[in-house]
C-alpha atoms as a PDB file:
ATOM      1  CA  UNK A   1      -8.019  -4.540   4.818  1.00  0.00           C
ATOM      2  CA  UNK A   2     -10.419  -6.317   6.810  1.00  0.00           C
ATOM      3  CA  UNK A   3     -12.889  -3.177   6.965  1.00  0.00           C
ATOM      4  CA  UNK A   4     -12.399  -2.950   3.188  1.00  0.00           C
ATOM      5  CA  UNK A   5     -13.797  -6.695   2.667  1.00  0.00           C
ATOM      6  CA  UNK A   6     -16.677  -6.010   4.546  1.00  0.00           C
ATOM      7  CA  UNK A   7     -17.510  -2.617   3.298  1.00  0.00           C
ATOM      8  CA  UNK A   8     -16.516  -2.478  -0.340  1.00  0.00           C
ATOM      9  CA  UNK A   9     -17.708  -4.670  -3.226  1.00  0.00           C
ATOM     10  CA  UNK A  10     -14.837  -4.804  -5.046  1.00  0.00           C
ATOM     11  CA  UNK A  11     -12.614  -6.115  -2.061  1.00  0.00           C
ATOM     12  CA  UNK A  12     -15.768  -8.531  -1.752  1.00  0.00           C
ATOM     13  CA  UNK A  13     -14.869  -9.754  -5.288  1.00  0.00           C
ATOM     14  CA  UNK A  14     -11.771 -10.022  -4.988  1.00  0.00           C
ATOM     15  CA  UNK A  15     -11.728 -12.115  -1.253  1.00  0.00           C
ATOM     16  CA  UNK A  16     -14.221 -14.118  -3.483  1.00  0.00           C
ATOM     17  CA  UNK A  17     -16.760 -13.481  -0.621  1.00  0.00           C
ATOM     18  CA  UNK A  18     -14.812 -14.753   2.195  1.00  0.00           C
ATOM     19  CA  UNK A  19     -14.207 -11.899   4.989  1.00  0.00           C
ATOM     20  CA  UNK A  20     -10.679 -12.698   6.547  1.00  0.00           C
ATOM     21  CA  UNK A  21     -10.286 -11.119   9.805  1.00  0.00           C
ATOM     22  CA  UNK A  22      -6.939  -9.286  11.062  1.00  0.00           C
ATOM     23  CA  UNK A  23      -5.676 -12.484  12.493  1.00  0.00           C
ATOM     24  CA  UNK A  24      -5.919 -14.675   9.119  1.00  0.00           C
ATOM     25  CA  UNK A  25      -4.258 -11.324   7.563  1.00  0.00           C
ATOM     26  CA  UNK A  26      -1.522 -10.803   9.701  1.00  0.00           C
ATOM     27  CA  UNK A  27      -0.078 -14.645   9.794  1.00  0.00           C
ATOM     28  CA  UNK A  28      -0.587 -14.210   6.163  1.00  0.00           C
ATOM     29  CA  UNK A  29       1.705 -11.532   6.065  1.00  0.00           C
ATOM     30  CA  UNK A  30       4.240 -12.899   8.416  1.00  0.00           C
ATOM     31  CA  UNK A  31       4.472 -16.433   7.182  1.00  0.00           C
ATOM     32  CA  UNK A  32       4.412 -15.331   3.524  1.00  0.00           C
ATOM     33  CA  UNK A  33       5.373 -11.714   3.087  1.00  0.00           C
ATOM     34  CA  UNK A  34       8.210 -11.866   5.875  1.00  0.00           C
ATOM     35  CA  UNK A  35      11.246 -12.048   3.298  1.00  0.00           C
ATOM     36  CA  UNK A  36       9.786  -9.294   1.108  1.00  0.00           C
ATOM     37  CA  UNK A  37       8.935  -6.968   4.280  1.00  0.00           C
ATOM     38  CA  UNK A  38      12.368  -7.570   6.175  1.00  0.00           C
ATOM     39  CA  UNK A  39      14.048  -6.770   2.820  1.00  0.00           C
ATOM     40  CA  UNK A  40      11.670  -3.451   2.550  1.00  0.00           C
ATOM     41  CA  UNK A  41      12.911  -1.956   5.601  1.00  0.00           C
ATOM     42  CA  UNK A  42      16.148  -3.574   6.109  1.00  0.00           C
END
Protein backbone atom coordinates (compact mmCIF):
# COMPACT_ATOMS: atom_id res chain seq x y z
CA UNK A 1 0.00 0.00 0.00
CA UNK A 2 2.62 2.33 0.77
CA UNK A 3 4.57 1.55 -2.63
CA UNK A 4 1.19 2.01 -4.35
CA UNK A 5 0.86 5.77 -2.93
CA UNK A 6 4.05 6.63 -4.11
CA UNK A 7 4.01 4.98 -7.44
CA UNK A 8 0.47 5.15 -8.74
CA UNK A 9 -1.69 8.23 -9.39
CA UNK A 10 -4.73 6.96 -8.55
CA UNK A 11 -3.62 5.77 -4.95
CA UNK A 12 -2.12 9.46 -5.01
CA UNK A 13 -5.75 10.67 -5.42
CA UNK A 14 -7.16 8.83 -3.33
CA UNK A 15 -4.41 9.41 -0.10
CA UNK A 16 -5.31 13.01 -1.29
CA UNK A 17 -1.49 13.44 -1.76
CA UNK A 18 -0.36 12.44 1.56
CA UNK A 19 2.14 9.27 1.40
CA UNK A 20 1.47 7.24 4.70
CA UNK A 21 4.25 5.02 5.48
CA UNK A 22 3.86 1.25 6.80
CA UNK A 23 3.86 2.44 10.33
CA UNK A 24 0.80 5.03 9.98
CA UNK A 25 -0.81 1.91 7.96
CA UNK A 26 -0.36 -0.73 10.23
CA UNK A 27 -1.68 1.15 13.63
CA UNK A 28 -4.38 2.05 11.28
CA UNK A 29 -5.21 -1.34 10.78
CA UNK A 30 -4.79 -2.53 14.27
CA UNK A 31 -6.54 0.23 16.13
CA UNK A 32 -9.38 0.36 13.58
CA UNK A 33 -9.64 -2.79 11.54
CA UNK A 34 -8.82 -5.17 14.62
CA UNK A 35 -12.59 -6.31 15.22
CA UNK A 36 -13.19 -6.87 11.50
CA UNK A 37 -9.71 -8.82 11.03
CA UNK A 38 -10.01 -11.02 14.31
CA UNK A 39 -13.56 -11.84 13.11
CA UNK A 40 -11.99 -12.70 9.43
CA UNK A 41 -9.84 -15.34 10.64
CA UNK A 42 -11.37 -16.33 13.81
Amino acid sequence: MEDAVKGSITFMCLAGGLEPDHNTINRFRSTRLKDAVNEIFT
